[in-house]
Protein backbone atom coordinates (compact mmCIF):
# COMPACT_ATOMS: atom_id res chain seq x y z
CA UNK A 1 0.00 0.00 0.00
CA UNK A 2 1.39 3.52 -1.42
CA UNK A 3 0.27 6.84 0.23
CA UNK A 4 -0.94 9.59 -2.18
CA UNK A 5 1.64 12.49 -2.88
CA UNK A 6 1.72 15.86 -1.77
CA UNK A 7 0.76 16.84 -5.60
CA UNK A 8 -1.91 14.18 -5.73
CA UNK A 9 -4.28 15.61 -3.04
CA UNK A 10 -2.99 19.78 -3.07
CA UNK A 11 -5.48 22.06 -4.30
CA UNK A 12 -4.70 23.59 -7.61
CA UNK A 13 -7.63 26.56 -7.91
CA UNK A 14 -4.66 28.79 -6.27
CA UNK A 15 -4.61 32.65 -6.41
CA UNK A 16 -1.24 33.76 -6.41
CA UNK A 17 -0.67 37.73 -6.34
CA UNK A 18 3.47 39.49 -6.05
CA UNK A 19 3.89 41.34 -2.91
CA UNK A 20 4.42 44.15 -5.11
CA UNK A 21 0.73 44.14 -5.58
CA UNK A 22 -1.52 46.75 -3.24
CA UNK A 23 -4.06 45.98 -0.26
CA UNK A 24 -6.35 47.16 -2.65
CA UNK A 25 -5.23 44.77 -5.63
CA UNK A 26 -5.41 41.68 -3.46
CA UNK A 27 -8.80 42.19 -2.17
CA UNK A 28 -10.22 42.47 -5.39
CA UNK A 29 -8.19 39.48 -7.19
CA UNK A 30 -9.82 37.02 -3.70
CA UNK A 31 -13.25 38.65 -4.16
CA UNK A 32 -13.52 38.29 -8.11
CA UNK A 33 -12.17 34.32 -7.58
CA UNK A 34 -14.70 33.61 -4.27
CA UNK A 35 -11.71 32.49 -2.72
CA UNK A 36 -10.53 32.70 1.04
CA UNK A 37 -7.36 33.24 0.65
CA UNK A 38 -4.61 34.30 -1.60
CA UNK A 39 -1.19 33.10 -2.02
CA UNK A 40 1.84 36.66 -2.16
CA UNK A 41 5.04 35.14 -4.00
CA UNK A 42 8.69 37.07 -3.55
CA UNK A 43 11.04 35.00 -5.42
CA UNK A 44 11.03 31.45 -3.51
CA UNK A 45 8.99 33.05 -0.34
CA UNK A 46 5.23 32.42 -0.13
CA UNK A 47 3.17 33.99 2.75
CA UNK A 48 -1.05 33.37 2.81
CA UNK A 49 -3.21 36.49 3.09
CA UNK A 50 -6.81 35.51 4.36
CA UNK A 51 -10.10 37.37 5.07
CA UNK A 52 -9.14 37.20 8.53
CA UNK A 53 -6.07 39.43 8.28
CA UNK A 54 -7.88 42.05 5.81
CA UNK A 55 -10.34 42.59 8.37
CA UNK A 56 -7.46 43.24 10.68
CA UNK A 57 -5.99 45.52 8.31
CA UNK A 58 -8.99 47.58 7.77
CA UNK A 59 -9.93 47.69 11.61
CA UNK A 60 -6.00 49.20 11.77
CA UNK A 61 -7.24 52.03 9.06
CA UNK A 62 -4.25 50.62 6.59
CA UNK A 63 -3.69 52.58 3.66
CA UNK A 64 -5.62 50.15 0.36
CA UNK A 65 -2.66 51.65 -1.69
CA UNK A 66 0.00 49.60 1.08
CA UNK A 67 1.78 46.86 -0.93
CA UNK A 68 1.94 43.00 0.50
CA UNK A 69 5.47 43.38 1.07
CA UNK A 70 4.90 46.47 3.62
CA UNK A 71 2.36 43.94 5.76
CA UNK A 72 5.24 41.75 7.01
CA UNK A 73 3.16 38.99 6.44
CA UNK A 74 4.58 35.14 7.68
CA UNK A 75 6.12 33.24 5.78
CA UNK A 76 4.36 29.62 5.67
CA UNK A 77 5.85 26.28 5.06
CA UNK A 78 7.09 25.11 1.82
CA UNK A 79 7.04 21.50 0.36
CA UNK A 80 7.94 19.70 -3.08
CA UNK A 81 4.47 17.98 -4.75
CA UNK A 82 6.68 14.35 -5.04
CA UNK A 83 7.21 14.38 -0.82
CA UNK A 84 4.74 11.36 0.81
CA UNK A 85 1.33 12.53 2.72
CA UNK A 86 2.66 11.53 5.99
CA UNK A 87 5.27 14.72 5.55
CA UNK A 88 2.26 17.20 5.18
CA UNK A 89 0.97 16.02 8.53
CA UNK A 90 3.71 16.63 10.52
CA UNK A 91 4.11 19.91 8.52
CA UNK A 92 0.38 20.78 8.09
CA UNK A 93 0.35 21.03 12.43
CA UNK A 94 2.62 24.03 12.10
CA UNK A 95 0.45 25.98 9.84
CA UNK A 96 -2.47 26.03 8.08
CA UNK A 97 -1.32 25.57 4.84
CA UNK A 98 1.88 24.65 3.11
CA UNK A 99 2.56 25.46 -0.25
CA UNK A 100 3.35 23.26 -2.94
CA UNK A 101 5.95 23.39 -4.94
CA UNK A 102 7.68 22.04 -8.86
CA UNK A 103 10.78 21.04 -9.31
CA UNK A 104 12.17 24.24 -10.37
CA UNK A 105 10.40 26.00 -7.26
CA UNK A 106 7.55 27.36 -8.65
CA UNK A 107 3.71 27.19 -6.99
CA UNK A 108 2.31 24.24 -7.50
CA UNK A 109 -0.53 24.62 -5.56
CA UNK A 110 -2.23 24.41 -1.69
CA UNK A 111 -2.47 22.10 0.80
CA UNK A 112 -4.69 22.64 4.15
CA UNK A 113 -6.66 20.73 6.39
CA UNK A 114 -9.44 20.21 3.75
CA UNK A 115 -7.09 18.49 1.60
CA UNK A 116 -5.94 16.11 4.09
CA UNK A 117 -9.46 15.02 5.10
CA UNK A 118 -10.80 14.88 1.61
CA UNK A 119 -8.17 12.20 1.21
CA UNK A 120 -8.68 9.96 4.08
CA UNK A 121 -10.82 6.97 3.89
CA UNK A 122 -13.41 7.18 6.86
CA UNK A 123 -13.76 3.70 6.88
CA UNK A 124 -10.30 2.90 7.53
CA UNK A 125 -10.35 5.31 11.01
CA UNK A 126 -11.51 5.16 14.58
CA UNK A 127 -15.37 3.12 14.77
CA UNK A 128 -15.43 2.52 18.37
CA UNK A 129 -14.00 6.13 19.66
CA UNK A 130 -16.83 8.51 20.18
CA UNK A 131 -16.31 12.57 20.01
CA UNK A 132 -17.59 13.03 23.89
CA UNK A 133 -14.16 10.69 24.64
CA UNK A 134 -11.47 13.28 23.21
CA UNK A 135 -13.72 16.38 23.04
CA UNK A 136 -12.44 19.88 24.63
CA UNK A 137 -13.45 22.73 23.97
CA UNK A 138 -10.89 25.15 23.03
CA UNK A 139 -10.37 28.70 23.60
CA UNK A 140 -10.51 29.47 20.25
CA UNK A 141 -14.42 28.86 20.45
CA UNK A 142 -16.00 32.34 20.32
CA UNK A 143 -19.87 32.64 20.93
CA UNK A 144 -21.91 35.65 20.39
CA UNK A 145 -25.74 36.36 20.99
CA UNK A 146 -27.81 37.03 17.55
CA UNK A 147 -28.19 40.73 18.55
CA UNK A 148 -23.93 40.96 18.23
CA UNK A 149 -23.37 43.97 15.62
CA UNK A 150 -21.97 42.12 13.12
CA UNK A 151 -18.98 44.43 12.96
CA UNK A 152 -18.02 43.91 16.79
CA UNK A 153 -18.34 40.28 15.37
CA UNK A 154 -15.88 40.49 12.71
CA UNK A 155 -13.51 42.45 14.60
CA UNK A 156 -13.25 39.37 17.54
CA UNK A 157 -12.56 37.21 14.71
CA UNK A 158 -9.64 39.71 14.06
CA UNK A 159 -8.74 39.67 17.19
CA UNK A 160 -8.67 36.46 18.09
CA UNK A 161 -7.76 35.01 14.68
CA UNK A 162 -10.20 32.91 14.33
CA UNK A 163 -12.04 31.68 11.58
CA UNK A 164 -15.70 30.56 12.80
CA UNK A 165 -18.20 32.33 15.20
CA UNK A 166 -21.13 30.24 16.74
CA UNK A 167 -24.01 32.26 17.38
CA UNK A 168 -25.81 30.68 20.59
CA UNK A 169 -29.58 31.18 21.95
CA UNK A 170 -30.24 30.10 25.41
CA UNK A 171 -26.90 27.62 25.25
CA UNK A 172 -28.14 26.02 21.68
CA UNK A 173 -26.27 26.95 18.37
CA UNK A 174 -28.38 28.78 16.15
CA UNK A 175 -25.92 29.91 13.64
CA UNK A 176 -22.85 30.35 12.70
CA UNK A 177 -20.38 32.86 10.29
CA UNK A 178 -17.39 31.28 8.98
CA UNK A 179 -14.49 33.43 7.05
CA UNK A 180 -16.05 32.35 3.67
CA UNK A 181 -19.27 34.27 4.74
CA UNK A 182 -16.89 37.02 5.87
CA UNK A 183 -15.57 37.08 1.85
CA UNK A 184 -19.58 37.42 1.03
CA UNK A 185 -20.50 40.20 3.57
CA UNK A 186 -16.96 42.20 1.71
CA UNK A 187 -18.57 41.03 -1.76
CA UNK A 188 -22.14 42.33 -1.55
CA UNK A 189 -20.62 45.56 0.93
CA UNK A 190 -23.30 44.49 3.56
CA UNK A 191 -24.45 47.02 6.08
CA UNK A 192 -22.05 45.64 9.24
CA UNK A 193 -23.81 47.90 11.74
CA UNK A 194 -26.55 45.15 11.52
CA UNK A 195 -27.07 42.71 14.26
CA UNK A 196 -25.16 39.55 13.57
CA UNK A 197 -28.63 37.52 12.78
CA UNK A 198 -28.66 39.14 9.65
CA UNK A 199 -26.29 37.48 8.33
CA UNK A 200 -25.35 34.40 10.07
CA UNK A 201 -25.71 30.72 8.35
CA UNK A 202 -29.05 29.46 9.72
CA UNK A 203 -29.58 26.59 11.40
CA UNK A 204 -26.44 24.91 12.25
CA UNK A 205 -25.67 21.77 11.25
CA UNK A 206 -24.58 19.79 14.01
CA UNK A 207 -23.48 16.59 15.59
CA UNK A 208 -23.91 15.14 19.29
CA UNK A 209 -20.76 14.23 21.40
CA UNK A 210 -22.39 10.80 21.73
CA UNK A 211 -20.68 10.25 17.66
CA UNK A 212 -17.75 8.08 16.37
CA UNK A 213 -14.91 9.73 15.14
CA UNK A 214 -15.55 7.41 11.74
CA UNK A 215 -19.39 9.65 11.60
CA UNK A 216 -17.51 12.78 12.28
CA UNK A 217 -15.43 12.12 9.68
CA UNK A 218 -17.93 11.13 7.34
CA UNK A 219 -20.00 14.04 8.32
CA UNK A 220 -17.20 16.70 7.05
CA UNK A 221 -16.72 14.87 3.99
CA UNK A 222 -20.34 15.00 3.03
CA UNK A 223 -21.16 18.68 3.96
CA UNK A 224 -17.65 19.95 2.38
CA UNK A 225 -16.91 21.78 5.95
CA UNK A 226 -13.93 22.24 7.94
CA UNK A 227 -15.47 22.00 10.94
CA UNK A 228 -17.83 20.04 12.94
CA UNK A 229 -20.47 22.03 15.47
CA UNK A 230 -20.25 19.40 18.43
CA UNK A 231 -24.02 19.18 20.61
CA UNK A 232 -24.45 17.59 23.79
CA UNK A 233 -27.29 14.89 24.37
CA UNK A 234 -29.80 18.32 25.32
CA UNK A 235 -28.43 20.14 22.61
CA UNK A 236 -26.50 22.46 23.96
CA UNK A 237 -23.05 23.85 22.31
CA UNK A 238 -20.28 21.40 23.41
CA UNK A 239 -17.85 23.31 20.83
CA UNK A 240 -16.43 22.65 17.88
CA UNK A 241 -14.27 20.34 16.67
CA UNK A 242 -11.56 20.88 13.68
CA UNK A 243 -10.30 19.19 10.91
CA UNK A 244 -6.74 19.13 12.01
CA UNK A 245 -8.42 17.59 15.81
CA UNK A 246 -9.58 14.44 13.98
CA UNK A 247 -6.83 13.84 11.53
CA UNK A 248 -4.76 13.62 14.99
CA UNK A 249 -6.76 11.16 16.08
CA UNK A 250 -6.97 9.12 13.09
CA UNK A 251 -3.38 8.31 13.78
CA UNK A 252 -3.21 5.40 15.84
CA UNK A 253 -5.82 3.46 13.90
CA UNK A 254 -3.05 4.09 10.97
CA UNK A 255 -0.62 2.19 13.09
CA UNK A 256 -2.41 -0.81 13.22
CA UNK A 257 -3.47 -0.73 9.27
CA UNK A 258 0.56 -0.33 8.34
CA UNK A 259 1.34 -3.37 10.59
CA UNK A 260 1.86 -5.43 7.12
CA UNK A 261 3.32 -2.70 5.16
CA UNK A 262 7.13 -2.26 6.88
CA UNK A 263 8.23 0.20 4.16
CA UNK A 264 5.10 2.45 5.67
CA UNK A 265 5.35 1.70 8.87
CA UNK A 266 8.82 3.28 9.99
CA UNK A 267 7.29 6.65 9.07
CA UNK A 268 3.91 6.61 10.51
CA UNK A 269 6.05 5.30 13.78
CA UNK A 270 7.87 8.28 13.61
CA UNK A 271 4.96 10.33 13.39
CA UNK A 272 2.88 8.67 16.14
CA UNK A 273 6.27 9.01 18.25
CA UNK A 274 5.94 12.71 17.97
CA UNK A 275 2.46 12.98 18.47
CA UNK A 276 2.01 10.25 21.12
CA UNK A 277 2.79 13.33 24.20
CA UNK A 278 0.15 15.65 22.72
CA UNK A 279 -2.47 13.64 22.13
CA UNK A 280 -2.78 11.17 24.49
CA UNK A 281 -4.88 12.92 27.27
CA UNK A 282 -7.84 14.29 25.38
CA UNK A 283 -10.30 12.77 27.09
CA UNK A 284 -9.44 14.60 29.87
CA UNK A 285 -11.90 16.98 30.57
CA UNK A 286 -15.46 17.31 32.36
CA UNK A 287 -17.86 16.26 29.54
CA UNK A 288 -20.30 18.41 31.38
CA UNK A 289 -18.73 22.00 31.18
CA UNK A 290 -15.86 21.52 28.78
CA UNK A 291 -13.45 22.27 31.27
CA UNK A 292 -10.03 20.44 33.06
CA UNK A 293 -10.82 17.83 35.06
CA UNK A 294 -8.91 16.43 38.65
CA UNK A 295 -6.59 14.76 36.22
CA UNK A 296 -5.93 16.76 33.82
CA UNK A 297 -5.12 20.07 36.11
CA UNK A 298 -2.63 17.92 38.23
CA UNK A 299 -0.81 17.58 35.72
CA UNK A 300 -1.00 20.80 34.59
CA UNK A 301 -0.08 21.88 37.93
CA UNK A 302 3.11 19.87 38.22
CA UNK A 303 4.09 21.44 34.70
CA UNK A 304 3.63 24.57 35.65
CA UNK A 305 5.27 24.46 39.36
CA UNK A 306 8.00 23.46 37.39
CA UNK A 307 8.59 26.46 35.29
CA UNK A 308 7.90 28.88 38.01
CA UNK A 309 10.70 27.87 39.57
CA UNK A 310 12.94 27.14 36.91
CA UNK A 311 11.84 31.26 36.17
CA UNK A 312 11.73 32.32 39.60
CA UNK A 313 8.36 33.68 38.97
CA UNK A 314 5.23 33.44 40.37
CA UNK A 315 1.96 32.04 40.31
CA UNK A 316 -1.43 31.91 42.08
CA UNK A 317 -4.77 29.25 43.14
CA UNK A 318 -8.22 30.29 43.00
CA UNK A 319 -10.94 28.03 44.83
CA UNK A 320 -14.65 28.69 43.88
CA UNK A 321 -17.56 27.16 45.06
CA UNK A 322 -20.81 28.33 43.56
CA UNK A 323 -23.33 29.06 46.70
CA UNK A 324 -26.26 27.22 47.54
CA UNK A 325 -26.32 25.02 44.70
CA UNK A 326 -27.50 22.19 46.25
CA UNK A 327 -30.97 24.75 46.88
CA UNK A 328 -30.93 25.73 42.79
CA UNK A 329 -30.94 21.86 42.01
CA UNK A 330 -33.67 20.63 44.45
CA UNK A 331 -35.57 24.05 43.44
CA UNK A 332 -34.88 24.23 39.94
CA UNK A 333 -33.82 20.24 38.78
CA UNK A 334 -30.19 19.01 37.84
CA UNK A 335 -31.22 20.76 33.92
CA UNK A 336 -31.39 24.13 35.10
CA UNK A 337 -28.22 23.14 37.80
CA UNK A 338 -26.70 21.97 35.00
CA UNK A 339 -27.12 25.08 33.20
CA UNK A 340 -25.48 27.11 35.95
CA UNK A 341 -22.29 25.03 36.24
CA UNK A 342 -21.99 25.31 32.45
CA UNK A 343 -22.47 29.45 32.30
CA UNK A 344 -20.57 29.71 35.15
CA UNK A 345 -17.34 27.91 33.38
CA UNK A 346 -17.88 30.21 30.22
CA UNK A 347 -18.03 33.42 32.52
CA UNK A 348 -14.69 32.15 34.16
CA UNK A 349 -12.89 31.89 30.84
CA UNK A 350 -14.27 35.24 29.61
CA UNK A 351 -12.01 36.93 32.38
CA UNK A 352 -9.60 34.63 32.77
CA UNK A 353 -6.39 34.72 30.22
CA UNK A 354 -5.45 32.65 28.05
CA UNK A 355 -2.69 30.96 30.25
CA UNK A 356 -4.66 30.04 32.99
CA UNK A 357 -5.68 27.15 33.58
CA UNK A 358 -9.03 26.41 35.04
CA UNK A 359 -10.55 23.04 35.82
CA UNK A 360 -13.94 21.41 37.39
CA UNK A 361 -12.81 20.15 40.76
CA UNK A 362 -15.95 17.83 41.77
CA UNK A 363 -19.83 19.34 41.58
CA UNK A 364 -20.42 22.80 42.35
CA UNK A 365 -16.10 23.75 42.76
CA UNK A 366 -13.65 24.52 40.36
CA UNK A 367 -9.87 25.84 40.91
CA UNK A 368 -7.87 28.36 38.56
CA UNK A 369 -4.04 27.93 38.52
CA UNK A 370 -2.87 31.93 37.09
CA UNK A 371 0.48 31.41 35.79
CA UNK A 372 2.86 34.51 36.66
CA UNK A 373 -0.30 36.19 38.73
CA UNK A 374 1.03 37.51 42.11
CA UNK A 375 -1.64 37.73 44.91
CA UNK A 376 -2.75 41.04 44.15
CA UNK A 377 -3.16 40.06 40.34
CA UNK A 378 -5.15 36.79 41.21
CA UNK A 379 -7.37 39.05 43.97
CA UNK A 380 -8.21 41.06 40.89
CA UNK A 381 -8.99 38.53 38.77
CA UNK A 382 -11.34 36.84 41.97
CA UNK A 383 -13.15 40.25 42.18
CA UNK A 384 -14.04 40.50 38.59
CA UNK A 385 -15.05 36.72 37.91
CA UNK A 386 -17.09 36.83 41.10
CA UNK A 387 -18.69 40.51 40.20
CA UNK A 388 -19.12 38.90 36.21
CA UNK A 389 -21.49 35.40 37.85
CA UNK A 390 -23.21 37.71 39.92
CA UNK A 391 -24.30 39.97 37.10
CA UNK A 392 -25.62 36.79 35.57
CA UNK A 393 -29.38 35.77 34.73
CA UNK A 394 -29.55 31.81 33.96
CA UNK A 395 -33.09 31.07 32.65
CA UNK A 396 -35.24 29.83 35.31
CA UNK A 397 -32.20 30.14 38.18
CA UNK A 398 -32.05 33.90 37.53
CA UNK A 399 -28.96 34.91 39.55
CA UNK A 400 -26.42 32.98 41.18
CA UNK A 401 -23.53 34.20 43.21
CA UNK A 402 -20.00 32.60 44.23
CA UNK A 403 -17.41 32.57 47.11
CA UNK A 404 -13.89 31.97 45.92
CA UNK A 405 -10.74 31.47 48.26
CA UNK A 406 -7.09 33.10 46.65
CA UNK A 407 -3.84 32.12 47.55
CA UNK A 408 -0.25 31.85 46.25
CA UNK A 409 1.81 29.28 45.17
CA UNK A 410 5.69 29.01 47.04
CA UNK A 411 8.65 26.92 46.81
CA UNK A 412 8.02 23.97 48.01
CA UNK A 413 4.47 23.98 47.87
CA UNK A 414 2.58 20.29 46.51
CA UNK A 415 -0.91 20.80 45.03
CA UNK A 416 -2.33 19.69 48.28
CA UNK A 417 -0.95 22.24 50.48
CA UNK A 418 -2.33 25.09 47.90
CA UNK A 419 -5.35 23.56 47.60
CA UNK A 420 -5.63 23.17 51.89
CA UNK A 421 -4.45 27.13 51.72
CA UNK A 422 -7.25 28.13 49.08
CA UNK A 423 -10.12 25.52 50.93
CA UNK A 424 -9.00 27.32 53.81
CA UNK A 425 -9.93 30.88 52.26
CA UNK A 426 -12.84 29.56 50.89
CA UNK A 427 -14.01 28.64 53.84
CA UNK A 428 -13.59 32.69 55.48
CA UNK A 429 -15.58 33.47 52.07
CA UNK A 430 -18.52 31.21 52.69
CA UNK A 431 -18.27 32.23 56.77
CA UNK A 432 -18.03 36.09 55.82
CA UNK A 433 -21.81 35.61 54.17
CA UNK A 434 -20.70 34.24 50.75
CA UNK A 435 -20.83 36.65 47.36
CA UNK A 436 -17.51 37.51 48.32
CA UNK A 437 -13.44 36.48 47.66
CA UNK A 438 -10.67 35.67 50.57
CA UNK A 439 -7.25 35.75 50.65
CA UNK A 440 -4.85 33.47 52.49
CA UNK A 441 -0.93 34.05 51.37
């Protein structure tokens, strides 16, 4: 068995543009070809320009008449069309895309995600793994509410360079807008002052948690998307899953199909070697919120101890309990509790950043480990998370408040003794009326 070549499965429908070219000359050359992208040559340098990063341009009030080669734009990776598949996926992890490349050096074509997946047999890959085993939802995932001005919309995508926004009603997707409907809303000049529900894709296609990787697969094959929109069993957004996410898991079901094919096999080895580390703790997250779970965020916690003091830096806990929960679910019903927990986690990672780690402890608790946050930063971070649940309404529920307990992390500290230190101020929190954040150092 022979896998495909680079320049069997890259995508030839390329738009290619010199970085001599204008702002204003590549946005018309993508818009006339409906294409997402567009490939800026210099000699034997390639760099991608997307929708994403004209957005950004515009929202930075860049000059139209600026060439390509004044936007500094990365390079990406290159790669000659004869090189084996199993080269593009330990490339195509780095980037997005890698261009393709002749003999002589000259553009062959693309190859992305799509390409990969388009080429992969779904019957070959994982039947017995489901998506609720692996799923997490990452913080790339940006929701909005369908009265979002669309422009507000466009510029987190900028922001956050990101290339999907789900648009969520009362914790179910109800649409979503994806770069490609970015390159339509440039196309027809749409009004962007608009509310978002103008111009989302309505309704979402989706698929439950409860799925085998094999169906997801299958799923993005038949729709032509590069994503999946990932429900749980009461419909409510789990997240979304990529492309790139289940072509990583597809690799140890290669493994065993190269077992007869030795000439194969020493490079997919290589490959799963390198892979193994990263991927072999993805089902380690609460399947309820999304979040860490004990597991995962002790080892997380070891990690990180570890570079704070190879750094001599620091780095802070935060306990929180949510209070009187047990009265919302014998009031309400574990639904509506359930409800709570999950807004509760999003609120936490809207004002947490993007190094912390946060994780679902057991029931109603959940800790933060802040990463370089001395007290006074992780007090500040308490206050507004705690002020940002309390400002809440949750359907039925209405308001819910927290305690939290705050407390630093020293040399020679194990996860216990923070954890005993941030119970501890917890515990002042809950006895100091609750709605409130302690401090123990």
């Amino acid at each position: 068995m022979r896998f495909p070549t680079v320049g069997d499965i890259a995508t030839l429908s390329v738009t290619a543009i010199a970085d001599t070219a204008t702002l204003q000359e590549a946005i018309d050359r993508i818009v006339d070809c409906e294409h997402r992208n567009i490939v800026v040559t210099n000699g034997n340098d390639f760099s991608v320009l997307n929708v994403l990063d004209i957005v950004k341009f515009q929202n930075q009030h860049y000059d139209l008449s600026t060439t390509l080669s004044e936007l500094h734009l990365p390079k990406v990776l290159t790669i000659k069309k004869h090189k084996n598949i199993l080269e593009t996926l330990d490339l195509i992890t780095q980037s997005n895309f890698i261009c393709v490349l002749n003999p002589d050096n000259s553009l062959y074509g693309l190859v992305s995600h799509s390409d990969i997946i388009e080429n992969i047999d779904p019957a070959t890959l994982m039947e017995n793994y489901r998506l609720k085993d692996f799923f997490k939802i990452g913080r790339e995932v940006q929701t909005v509410t369908q009265d979002e001005i669309t422009l507000n919309v466009l510029n987190k995508m900028a922001e956050s360079n990101i290339d999907n926004v789900i648009i969520i009603n009362d914790m179910k997707p109800i649409g979503i807008l994806t770069t490609k409907d970015v390159m339509k809303l440039m196309k027809s000049k749409a009004n962007v002052m608009l509310p978002i529900q103008y111009y989302m894709v309505s309704p979402v296609n989706t698929v439950e948690n409860s799925v085998t990787i094999k169906k997801a697969l299958e799923f993005i094959k038949e729709k032509h998307y590069q994503r999946v929109v990932v429900i749980n069993e009461k419909g409510f957004f789990a997240g979304v899953v990529k492309q790139s996410e289940l072509i990583a898991l597809t690799y140890s079901n290669w493994a065993a199909m190269m077992q007869e094919y030795q000439e194969e096999l020493s490079e997919i080895n290589t490959l799963l070697e390198n892979k193994n580390k990263e991927y072999e703790h993805l089902a380690s997250t609460d399947s309820l919120t999304g979040l860490y779970n004990r597991y995962k965020f002790t080892e997380l916690f070891v990690s990180s101890y570890e570079t704070m003091t190879q750094r001599e830096a620091t780095m802070s806990l935060i306990m929180l309990d949510i209070d009187f929960f047990k009265k919302v679910n014998d009031t309400y019903g574990h639904d509506v509790g359930d409800k709570v927990l999950v807004q509760i986690s999003h609120a936490m990672l809207r004002i947490l950043r993007n190094v912390d780690i946060v994780a679902r402890w057991g029931g109603e608790e959940f800790v933060m480990l802040l990463p370089t946050a001395n007290l006074d930063n992780a007090t500040l971070l308490a206050k507004k998370i705690r002020k940002e649940i309390a400002n809440l309404t949750i359907d039925i529920a209405g308001h819910v408040t927290v305690s939290l307990g705050v407390t630093t992390v020293k040399i020679g500290d194990t996860l216990e003794s923070v954890l005993k230190r941030a119970d501890d101020a917890l515990y002042l929190a809950k006895n100091n009326g609750r709605n409130c954040s302690k401090v123990i150092d």
